[in-house]
Protein backbone atom coordinates (compact mmCIF):
# COMPACT_ATOMS: atom_id res chain seq x y z
CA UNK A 1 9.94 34.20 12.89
CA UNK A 2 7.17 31.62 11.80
CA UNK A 3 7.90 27.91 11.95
CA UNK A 4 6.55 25.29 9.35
CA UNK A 5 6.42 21.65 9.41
CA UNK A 6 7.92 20.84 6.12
CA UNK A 7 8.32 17.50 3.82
CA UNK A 8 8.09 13.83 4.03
CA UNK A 9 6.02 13.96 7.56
CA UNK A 10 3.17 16.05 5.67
CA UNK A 11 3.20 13.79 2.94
CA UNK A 12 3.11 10.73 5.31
CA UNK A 13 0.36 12.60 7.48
CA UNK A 14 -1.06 12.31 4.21
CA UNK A 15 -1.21 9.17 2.99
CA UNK A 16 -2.06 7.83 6.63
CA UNK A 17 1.34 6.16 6.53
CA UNK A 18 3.85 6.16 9.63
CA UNK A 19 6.68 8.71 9.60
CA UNK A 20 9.77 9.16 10.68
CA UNK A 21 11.61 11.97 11.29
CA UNK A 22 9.95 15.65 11.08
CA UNK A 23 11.91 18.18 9.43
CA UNK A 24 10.92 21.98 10.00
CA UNK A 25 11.80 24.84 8.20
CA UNK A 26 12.09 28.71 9.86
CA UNK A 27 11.17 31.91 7.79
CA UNK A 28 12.48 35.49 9.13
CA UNK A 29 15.11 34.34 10.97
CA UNK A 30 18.90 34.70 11.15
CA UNK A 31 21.41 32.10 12.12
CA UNK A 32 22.56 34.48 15.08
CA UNK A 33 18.40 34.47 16.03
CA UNK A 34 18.31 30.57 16.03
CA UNK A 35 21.60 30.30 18.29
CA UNK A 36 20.34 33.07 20.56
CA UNK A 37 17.31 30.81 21.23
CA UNK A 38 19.41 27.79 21.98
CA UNK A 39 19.36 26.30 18.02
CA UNK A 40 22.80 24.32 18.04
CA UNK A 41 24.01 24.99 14.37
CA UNK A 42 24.71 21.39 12.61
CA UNK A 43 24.25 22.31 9.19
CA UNK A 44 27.64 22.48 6.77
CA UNK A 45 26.61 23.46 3.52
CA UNK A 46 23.66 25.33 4.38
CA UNK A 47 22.45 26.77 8.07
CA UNK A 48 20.58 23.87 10.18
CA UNK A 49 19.71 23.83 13.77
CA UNK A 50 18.93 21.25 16.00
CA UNK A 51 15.95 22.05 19.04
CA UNK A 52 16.74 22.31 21.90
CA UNK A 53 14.95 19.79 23.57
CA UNK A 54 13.05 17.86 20.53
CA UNK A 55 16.63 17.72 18.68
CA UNK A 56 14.51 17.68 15.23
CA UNK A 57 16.20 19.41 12.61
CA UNK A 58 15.10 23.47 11.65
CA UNK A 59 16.36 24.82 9.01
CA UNK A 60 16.53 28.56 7.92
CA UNK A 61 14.15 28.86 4.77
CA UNK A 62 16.44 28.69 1.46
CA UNK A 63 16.64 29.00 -2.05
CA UNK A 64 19.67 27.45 -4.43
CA UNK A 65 21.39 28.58 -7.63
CA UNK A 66 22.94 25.91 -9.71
CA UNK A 67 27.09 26.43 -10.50
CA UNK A 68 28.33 23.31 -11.67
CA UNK A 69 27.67 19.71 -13.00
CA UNK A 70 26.98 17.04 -9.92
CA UNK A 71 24.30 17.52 -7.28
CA UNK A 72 27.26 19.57 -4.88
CA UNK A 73 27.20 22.60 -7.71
CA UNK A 74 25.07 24.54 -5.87
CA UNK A 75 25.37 28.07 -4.51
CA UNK A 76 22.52 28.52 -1.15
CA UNK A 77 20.92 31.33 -0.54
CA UNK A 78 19.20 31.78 3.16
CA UNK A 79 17.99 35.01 4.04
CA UNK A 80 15.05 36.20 6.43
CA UNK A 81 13.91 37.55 3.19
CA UNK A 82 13.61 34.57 1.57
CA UNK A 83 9.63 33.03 2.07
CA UNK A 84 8.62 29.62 2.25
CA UNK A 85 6.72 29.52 -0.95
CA UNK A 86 10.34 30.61 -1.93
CA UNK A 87 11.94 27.21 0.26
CA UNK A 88 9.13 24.92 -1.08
CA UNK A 89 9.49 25.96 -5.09
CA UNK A 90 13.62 24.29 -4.97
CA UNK A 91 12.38 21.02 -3.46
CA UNK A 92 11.80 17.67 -6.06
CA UNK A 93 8.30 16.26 -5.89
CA UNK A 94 4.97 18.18 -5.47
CA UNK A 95 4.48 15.55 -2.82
CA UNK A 96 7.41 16.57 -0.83
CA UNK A 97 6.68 20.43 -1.32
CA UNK A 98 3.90 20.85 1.09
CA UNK A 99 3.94 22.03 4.86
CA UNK A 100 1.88 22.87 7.84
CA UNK A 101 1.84 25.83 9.55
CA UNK A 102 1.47 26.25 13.52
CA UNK A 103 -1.92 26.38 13.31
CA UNK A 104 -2.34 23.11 11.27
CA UNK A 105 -2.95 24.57 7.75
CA UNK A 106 -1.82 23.28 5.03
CA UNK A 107 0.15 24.96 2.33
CA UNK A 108 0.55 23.04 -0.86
CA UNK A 109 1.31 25.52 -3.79
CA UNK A 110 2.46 22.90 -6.34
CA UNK A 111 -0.20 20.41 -5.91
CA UNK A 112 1.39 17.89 -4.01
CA UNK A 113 -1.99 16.93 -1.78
CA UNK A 114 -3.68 17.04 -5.11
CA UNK A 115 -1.09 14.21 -6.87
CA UNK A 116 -0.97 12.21 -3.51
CA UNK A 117 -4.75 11.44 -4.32
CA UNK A 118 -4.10 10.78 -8.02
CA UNK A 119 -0.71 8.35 -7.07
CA UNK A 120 1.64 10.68 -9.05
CA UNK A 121 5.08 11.43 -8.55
CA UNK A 122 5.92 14.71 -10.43
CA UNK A 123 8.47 17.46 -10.40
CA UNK A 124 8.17 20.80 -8.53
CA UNK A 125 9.65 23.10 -11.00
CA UNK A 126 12.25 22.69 -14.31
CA UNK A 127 14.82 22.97 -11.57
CA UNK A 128 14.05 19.14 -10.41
CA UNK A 129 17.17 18.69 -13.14
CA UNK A 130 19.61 20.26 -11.62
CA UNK A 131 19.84 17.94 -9.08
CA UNK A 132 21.11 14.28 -10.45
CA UNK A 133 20.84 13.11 -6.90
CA UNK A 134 16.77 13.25 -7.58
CA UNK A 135 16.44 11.13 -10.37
CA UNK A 136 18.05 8.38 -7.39
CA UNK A 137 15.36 9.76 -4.73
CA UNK A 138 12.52 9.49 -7.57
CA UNK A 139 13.29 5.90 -8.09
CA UNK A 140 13.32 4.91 -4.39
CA UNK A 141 10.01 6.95 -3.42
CA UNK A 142 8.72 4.46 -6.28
CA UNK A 143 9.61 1.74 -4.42
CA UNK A 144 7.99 2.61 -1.42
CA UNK A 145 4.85 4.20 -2.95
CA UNK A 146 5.03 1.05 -5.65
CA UNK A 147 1.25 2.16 -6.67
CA UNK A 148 2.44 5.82 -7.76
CA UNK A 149 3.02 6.09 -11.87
CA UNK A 150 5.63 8.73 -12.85
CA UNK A 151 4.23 12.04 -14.66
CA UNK A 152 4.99 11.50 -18.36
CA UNK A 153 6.87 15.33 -17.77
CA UNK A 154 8.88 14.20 -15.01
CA UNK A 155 9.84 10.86 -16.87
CA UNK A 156 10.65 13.25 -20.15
CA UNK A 157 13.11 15.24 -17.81
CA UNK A 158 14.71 12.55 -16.35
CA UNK A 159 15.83 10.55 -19.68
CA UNK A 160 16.70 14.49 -20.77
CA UNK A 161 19.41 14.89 -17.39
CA UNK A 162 20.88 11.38 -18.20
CA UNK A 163 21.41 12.16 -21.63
CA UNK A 164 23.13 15.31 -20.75
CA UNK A 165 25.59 13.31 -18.62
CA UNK A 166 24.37 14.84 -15.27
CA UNK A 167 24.32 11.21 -13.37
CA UNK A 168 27.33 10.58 -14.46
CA UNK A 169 28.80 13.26 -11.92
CA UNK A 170 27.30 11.63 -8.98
CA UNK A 171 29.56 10.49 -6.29
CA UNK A 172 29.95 6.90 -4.49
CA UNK A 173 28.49 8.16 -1.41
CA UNK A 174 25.48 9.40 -2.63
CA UNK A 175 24.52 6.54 -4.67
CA UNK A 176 25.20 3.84 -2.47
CA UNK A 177 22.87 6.08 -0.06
CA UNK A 178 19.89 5.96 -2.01
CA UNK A 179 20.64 2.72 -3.72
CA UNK A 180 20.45 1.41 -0.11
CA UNK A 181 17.40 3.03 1.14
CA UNK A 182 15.73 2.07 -2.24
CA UNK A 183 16.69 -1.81 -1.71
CA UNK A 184 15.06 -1.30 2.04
CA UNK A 185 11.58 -0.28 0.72
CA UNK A 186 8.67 -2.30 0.28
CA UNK A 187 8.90 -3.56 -3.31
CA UNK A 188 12.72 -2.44 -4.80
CA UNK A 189 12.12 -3.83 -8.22
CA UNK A 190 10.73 -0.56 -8.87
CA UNK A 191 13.34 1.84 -8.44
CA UNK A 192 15.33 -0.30 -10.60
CA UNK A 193 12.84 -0.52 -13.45
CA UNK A 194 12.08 3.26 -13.18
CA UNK A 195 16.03 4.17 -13.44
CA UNK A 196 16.41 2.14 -16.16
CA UNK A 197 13.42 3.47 -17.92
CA UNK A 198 14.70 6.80 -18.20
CA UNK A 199 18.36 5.20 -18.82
CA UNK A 200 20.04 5.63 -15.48
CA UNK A 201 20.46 2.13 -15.02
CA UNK A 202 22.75 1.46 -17.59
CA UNK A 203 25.24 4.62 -16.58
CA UNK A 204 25.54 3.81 -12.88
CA UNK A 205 24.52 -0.08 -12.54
CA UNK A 206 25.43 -0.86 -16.55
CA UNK A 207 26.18 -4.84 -14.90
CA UNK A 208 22.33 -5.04 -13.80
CA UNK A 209 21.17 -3.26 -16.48
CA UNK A 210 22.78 -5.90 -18.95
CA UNK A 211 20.67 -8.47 -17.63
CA UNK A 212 17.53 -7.92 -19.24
CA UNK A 213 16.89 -9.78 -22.70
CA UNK A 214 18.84 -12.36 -21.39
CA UNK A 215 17.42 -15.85 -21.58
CA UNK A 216 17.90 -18.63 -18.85
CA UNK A 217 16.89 -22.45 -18.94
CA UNK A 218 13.00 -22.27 -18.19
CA UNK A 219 13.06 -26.02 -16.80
CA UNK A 220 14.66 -23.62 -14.03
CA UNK A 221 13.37 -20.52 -14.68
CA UNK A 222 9.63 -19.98 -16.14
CA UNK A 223 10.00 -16.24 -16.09
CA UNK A 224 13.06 -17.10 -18.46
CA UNK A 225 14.11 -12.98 -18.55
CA UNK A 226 17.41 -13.10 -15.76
CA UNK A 227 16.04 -9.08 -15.60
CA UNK A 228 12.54 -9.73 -14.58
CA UNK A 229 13.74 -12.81 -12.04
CA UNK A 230 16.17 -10.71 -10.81
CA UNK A 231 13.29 -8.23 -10.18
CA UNK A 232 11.41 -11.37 -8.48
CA UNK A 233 14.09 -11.89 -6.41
CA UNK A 234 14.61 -8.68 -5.03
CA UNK A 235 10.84 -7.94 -4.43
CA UNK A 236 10.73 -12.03 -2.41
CA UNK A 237 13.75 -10.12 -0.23
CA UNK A 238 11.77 -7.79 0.44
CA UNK A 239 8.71 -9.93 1.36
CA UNK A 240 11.41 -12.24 3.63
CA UNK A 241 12.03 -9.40 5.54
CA UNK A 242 15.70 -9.48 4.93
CA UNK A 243 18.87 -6.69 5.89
CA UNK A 244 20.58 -4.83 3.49
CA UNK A 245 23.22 -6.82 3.24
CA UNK A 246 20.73 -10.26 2.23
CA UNK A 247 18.76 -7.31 -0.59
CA UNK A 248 21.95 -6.48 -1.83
CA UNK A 249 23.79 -10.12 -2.13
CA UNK A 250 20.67 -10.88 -4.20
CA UNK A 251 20.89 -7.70 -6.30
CA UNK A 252 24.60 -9.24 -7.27
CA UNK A 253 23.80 -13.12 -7.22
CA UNK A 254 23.81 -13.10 -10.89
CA UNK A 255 25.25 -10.43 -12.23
CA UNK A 256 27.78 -13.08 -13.94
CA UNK A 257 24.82 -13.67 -16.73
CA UNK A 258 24.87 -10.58 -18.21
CA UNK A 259 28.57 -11.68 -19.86
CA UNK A 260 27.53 -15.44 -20.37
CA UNK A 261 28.79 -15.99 -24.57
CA UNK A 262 25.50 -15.74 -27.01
CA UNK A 263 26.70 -19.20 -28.40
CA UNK A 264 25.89 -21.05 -24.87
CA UNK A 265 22.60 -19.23 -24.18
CA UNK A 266 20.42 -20.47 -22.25
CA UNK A 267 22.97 -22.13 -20.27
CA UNK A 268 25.38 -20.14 -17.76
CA UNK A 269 28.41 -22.29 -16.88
CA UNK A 270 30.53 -20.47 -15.25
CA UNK A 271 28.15 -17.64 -14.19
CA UNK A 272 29.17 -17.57 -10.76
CA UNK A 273 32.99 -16.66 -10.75
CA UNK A 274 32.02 -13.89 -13.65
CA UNK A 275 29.11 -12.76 -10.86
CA UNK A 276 31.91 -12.50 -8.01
CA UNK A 277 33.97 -10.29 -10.21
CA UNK A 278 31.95 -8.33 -11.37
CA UNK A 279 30.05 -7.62 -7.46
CA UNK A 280 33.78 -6.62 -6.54
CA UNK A 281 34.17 -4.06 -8.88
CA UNK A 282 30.46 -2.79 -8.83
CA UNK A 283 31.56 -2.65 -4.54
CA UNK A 284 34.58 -0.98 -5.69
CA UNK A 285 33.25 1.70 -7.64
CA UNK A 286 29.98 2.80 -5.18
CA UNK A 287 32.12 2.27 -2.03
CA UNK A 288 29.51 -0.65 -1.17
CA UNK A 289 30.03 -1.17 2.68
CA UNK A 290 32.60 -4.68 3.87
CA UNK A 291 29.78 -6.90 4.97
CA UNK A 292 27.56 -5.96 2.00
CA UNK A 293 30.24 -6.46 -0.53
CA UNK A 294 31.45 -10.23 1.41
CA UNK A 295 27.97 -11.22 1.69
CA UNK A 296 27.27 -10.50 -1.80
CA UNK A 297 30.46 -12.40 -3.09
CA UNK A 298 30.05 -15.78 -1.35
CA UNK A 299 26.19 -15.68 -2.90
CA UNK A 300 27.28 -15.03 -6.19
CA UNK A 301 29.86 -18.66 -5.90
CA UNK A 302 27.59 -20.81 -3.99
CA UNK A 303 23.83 -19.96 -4.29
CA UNK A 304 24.16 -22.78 -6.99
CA UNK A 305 25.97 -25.44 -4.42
CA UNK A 306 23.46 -24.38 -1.98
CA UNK A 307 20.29 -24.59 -3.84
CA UNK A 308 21.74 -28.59 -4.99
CA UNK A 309 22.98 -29.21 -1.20
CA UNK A 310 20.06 -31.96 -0.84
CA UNK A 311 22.04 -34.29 -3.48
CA UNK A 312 25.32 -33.73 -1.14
CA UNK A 313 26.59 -36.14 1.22
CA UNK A 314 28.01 -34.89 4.80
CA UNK A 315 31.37 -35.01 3.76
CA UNK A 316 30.06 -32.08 0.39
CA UNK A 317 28.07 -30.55 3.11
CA UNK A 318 30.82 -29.62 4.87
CA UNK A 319 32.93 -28.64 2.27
CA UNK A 320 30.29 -26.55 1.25
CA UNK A 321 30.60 -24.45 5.06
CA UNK A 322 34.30 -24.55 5.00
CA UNK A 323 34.02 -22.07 1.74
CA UNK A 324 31.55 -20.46 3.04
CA UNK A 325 33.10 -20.21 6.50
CA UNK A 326 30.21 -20.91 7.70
CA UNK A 327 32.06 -22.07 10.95
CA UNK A 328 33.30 -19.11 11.81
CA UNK A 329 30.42 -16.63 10.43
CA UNK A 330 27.01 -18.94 11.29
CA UNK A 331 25.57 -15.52 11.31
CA UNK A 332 26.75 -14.84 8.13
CA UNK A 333 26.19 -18.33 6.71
CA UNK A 334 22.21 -17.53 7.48
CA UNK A 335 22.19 -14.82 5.81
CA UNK A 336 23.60 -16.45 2.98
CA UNK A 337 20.50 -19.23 3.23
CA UNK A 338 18.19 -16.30 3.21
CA UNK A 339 19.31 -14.91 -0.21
CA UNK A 340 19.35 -18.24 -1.68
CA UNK A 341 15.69 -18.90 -0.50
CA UNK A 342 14.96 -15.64 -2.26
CA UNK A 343 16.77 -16.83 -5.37
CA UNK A 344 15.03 -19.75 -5.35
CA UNK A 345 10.96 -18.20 -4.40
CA UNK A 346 11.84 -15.43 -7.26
CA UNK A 347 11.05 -17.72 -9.86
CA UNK A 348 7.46 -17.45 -11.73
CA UNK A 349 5.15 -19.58 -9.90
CA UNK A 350 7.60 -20.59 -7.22
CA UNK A 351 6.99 -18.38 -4.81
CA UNK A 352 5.07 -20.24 -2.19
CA UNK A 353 7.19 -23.07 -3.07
CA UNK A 354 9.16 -23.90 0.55
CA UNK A 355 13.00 -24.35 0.46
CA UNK A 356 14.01 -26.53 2.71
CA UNK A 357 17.79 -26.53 1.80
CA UNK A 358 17.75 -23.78 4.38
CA UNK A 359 16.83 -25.91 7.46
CA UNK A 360 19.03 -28.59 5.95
CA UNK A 361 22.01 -26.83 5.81
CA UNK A 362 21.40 -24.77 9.25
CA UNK A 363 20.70 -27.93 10.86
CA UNK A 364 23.86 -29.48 9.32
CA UNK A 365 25.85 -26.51 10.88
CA UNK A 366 24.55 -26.36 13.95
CA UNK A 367 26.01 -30.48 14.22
CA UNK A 368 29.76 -28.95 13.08
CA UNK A 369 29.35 -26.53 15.27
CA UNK A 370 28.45 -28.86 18.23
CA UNK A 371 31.38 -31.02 17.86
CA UNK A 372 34.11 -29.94 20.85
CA UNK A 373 37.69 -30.18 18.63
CA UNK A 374 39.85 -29.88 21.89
CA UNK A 375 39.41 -33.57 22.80
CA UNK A 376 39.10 -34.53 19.58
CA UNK A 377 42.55 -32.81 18.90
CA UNK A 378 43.96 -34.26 22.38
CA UNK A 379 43.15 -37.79 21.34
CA UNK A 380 44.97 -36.92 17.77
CA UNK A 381 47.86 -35.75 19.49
CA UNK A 382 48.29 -39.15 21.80
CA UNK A 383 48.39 -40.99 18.81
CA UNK A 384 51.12 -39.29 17.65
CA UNK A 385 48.96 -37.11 15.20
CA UNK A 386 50.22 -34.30 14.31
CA UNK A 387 49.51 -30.97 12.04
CA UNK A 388 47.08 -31.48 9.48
CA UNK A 389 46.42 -35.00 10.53
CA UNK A 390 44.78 -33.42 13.65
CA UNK A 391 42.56 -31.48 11.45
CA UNK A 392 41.89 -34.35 9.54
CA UNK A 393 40.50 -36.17 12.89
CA UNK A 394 38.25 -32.83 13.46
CA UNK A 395 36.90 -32.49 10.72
CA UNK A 396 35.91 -36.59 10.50
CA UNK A 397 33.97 -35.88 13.75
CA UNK A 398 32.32 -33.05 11.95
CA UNK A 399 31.51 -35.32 9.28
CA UNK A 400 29.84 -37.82 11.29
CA UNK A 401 27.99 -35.14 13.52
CA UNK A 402 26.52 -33.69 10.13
CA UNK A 403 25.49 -37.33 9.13
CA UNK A 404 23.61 -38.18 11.96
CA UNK A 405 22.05 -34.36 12.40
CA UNK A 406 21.15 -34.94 8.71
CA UNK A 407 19.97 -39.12 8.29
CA UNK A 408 16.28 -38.73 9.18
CA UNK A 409 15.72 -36.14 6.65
């Protein structure tokens, strides 16, 4: 039985860059062997172990066989015959296809060590397109390697799998999975420009992919393109620092352009409520998590209101929270600000530009929240107030709270 460190901490090792977990892979070994040794078997489709004390994962050494359409048509074949030049030939980039054995050498038979140095991401074998899943993975290394150009080859096959329908067997899980890592990496534009280079895009995200080619008001937007701002945006996200939830509200924040009428172009009235449609049925269809797909909604109807909140009085301002129940969700309402500081830095030459709508509003809500109803509502009630005219007295208080909180600004 010989062990082999295997994958994405090689290529990490690499490239110098941090890694996270280390996956191993066993040669001449059974699944009774592995258990015997105190292995606990995890693996469902194929046999993986975890270590006994490291808990990293080992898995036996494997080759596939494709059956069907989809990345689950697969028939696995682990054997202690099977070598690890054997386990190494079924994986998707040269990059990921190298290991280390116990002694530290490394074995790279496809040239992955060789295309880390030249910043190319390129398929192990024709087998790469079997495997829809990997045009996803492909597009999200890309945005985390943003320097690496995709082998002309690799590029060829990928446009060749979409055309033969393969991504359009891909389930919800799996897509949201990579779309999510992807929108975590350092610059995210990329695995959205990559997938729809080779025509991905417009199969599985057909609402973003729509977006390009279509013009905006340049007074507002100097990049004009909503594709290329909405590129901006996404990479300013990532430069922000933000969660998921913040990359993927601005992925959706204006989807509702993409179905603005040619005969009002450049102008977008009405963009929003088309945006929070069509976020709910993009959520729908990729099982996009609850606090994703809320987060995402209440962007798409108020990043406008937001971005204008300096021309509101306290009264609009907090309006503007009540819809965004800000009151009850001030977590929630910040990471709303967030996205809409992204919206507004992903704009040619605006992003240094500060945004202080963001402290405005947090400051305003912070004054709301300060204000203690109960003796507001008791005082209401003595006068004989009652129902919505105690409400009414609440939210007056709030009003006045946010206009002092707010005056010196």
């Amino acid at each position: 039985m010989k062990v082999y460190l295997v994958g994405g901490a090689v290529r990490d090792e690499l490239l110098a860059r941090p890694s996270g977990d280390r996956d191993w892979v066993v040669v001449g070994a059974t699944p009774a062997e592995m258990i015997e040794a105190g292995y606990q078997p995890v693996g469902r489709d194929f046999p993986v172990f975890l270590h006994p004390q490291t808990h990293e994962e080992y898995a036996l050494a494997r080759t596939e066989r494709k059956t069907a359409p989809g990345y689950r048509g697969f028939v696995v074949h682990a054997a202690p015959e099977v070598t690890l030049e054997d386990d190494l030939a079924r994986r998707d980039l040269t990059i990921n296809a190298m290991a280390r054995d116990a002694d530290g050498a490394l074995v790279d038979p496809h040239g992955g060590q060789r295309d880390l140095q030249a910043r190319v991401l390129r398929h192990v074998s024709p087998a790469f397109a079997e495997d829809p899943v990997r045009i996803l993975r492909l597009a999200r290394f890309a945005a985390r390697l943003h320097d690496f150009t995709v082998a002309p080859e690799t590029m060829a096959l990928m446009r060749g799998m979409v055309e033969a329908g393969e991504v359009d067997a891909l389930v919800a899980e799996r897509v949201w999975q990579e779309l999510a890592r992807g929108l975590m990496e350092a610059k995210p534009s990329r695995m959205f420009e990559l997938l729809r280079e080779c025509g991905a895009l417009a199969r599985l995200l057909p609402e973003v992919d729509r977006l390009w080619g279509v013009p905006q008001r340049a007074e507002y937007h100097p990049e004009v393109d909503t594709g290329v701002h909405l590129m901006m945006v996404l990479d300013m996200a990532a430069r922000l620092e933000a969660n998921l939830a913040v990359r993927f509200a601005c992925l959706g924040h204006d989807l509702g352009k993409g179905t603005t009428p040619a005969d009002v172009l450049p102008r977008h009235i009405g963009h929003e409520m088309r945006s929070r449609k069509l976020v709910r049925s993009l959520c729908e269809r990729w099982k996009v998590p609850t606090e994703c797909r809320e987060l995402a909604e209440v962007v798409a109807m108020e990043h406008g209101n937001v971005h204008r909140s300096g021309e509101l009085n306290a009264a609009a301002v907090l309006r503007l929270l009540e819809r965004c129940d800000a009151l009850r969700r001030p977590q929630r309402f910040d990471e709303l600000l967030l996205a809409c500081e992204c919206d507004a830095r992903g704009r040619l030459g605006k992003e240094a530009e500060a945004y202080p709508q963001r402290e405005r509003l947090a400051m305003a809500l912070r004054a709301a929240l300060a204000v203690d109803s109960a003796p507001i509502a008791a005082a209401a009630a003595a006068r004989g107030l009652t129902g919505p005219a105690v409400g009414d007295a609440v939210r007056e208080a709030r009003v006045r709270a946010i206009a002092a909180a707010l005056a010196p600004i």
